[in-house]
Protein backbone atom coordinates (compact mmCIF):
# COMPACT_ATOMS: atom_id res chain seq x y z
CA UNK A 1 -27.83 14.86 -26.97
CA UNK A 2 -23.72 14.44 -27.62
CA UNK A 3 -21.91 14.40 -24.03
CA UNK A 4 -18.14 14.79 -24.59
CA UNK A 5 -16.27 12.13 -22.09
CA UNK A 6 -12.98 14.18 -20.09
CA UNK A 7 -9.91 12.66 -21.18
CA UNK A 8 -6.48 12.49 -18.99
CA UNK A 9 -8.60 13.57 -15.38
CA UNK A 10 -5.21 11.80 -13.71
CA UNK A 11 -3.30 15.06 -14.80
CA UNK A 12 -3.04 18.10 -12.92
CA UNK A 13 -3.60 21.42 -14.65
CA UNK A 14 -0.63 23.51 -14.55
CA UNK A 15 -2.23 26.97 -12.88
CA UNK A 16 1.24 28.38 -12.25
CA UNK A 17 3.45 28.08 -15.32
CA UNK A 18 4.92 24.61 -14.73
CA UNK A 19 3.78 23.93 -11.70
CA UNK A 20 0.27 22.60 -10.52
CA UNK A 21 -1.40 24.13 -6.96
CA UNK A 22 -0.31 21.66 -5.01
CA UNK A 23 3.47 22.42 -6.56
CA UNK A 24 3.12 25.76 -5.69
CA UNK A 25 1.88 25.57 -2.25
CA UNK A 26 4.75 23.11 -1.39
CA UNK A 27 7.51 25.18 -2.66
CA UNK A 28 5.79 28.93 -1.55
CA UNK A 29 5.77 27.08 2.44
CA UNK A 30 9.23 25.95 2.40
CA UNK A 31 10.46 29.13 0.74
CA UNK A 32 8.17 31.22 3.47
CA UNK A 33 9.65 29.25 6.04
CA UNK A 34 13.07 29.32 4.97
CA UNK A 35 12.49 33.44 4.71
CA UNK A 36 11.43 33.46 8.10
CA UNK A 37 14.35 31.38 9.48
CA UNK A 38 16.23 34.08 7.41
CA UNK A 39 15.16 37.09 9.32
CA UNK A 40 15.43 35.49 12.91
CA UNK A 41 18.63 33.48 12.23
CA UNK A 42 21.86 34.46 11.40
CA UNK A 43 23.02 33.75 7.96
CA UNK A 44 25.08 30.79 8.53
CA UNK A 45 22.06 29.08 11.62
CA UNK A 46 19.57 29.93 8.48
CA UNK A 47 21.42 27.71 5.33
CA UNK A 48 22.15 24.99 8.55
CA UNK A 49 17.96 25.15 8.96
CA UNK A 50 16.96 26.09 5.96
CA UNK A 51 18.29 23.21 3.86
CA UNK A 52 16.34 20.54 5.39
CA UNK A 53 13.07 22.64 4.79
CA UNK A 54 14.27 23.54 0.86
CA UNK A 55 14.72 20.01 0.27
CA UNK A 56 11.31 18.64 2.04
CA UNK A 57 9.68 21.07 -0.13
CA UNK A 58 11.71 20.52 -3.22
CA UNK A 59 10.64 16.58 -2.90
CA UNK A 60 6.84 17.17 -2.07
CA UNK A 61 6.67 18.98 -5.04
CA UNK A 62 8.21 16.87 -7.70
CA UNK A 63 9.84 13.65 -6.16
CA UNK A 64 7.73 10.40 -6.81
CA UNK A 65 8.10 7.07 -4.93
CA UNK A 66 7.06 3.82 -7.09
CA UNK A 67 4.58 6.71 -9.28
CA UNK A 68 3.21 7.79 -5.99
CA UNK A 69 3.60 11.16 -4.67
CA UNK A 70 5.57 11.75 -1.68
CA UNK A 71 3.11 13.01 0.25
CA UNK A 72 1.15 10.07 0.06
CA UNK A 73 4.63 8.05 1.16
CA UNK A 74 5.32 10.34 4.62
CA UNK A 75 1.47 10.15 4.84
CA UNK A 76 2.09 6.33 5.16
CA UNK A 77 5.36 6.28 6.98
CA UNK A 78 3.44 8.31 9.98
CA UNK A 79 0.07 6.04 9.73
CA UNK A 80 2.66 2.85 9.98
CA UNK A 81 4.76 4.54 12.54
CA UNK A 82 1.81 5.57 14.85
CA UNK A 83 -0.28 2.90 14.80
CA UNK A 84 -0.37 -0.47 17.07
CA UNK A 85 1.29 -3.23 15.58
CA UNK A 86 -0.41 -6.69 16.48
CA UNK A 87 1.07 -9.35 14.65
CA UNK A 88 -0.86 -12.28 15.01
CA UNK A 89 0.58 -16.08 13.96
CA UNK A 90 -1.78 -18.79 13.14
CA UNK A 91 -0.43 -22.32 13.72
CA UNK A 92 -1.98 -24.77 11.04
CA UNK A 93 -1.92 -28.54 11.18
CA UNK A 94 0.58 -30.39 9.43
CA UNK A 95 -0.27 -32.45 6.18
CA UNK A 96 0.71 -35.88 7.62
CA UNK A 97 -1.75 -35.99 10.26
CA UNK A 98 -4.45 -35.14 7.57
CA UNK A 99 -3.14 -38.27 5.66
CA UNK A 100 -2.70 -40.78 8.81
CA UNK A 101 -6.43 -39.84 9.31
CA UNK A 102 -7.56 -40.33 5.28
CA UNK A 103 -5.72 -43.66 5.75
CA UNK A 104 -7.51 -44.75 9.09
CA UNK A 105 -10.45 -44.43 7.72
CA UNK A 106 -9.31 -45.73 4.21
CA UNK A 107 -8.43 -49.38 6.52
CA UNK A 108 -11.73 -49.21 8.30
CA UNK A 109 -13.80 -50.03 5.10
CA UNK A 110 -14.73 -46.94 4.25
CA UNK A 111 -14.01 -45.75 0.27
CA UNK A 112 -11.11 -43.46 0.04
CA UNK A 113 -11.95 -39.65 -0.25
CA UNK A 114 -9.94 -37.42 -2.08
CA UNK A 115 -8.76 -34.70 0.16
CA UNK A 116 -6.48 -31.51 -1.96
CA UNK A 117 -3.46 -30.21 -0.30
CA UNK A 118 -4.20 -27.35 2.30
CA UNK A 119 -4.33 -24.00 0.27
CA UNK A 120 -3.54 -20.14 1.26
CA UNK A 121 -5.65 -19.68 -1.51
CA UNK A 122 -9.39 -19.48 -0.49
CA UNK A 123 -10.78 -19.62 -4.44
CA UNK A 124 -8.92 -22.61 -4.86
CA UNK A 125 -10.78 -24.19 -2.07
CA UNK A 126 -14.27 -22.72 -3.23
CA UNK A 127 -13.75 -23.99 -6.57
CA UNK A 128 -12.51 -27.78 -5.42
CA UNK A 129 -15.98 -27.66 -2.91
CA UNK A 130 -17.74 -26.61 -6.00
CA UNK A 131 -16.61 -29.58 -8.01
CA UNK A 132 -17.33 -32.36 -4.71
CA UNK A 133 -20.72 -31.05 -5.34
CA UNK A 134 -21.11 -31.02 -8.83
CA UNK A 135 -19.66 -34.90 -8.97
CA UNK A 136 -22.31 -35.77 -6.16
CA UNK A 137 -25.06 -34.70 -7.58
């Protein structure tokens, strides 16, 4: 039995003319909210008000940030702006004393081992411990 695969699941169907659900939601709260502030306010207390709210609307419903919606931006900007910050520094040795220590035991009689520069990168480091072993064997 034939299955037919979706296509294009990353768009949105459009529910209410141009505009998705989520569109509509936005814009039907700030334009309940700005009717609101338009029958407690006076007229000229409502447009100061009401602007802010018509614009926050206006750009969760159709602004994007870097392809991402802006909900998903002030969703971050809150979770970044709540949340401890711990920043945490990690002091790591210098190369020369690694070398002054290859050479010490380089003078002793020992043969010389190949050591690689100190990495960020940890697959650089599994792959160079792969070779050691590969060459040992």
């Amino acid at each position: 039995m034939r299955f037919q695969v979706p296509q294009f699941i990353e768009v949105e169907s459009k529910i209410f003319g141009p505009l998705t659900l989520k569109q509509f939601i936005f814009l039907a709260g700030g334009g309940g909210i700005i009717f609101i502030l338009y029958a407690i306010l006076p007229f000229w207390l409502m447009i100061i008000f009401g602007i802010p709210f018509g614009i926050l609307a206006f750009a969760l419903a159709f602004y994007k940030v870097n392809e991402q919606p802006f909900i998903k931006v002030m969703e971050s900007a809150f979770n970044f702006l709540l949340s401890a910050k711990i920043y945490v520094w990690k002091k790591t040795p210098p190369e020369k004393k690694i070398v002054k220590e290859i050479k010490k035991e380089a003078a002793k009689g020992e043969e010389e081992i190949y050591v690689p520069k100190l990495t960020e990168s940890k697959l650089k480091d599994l792959a160079w411990s792969l070779n050691i072993k590969e060459k040992i064997k």
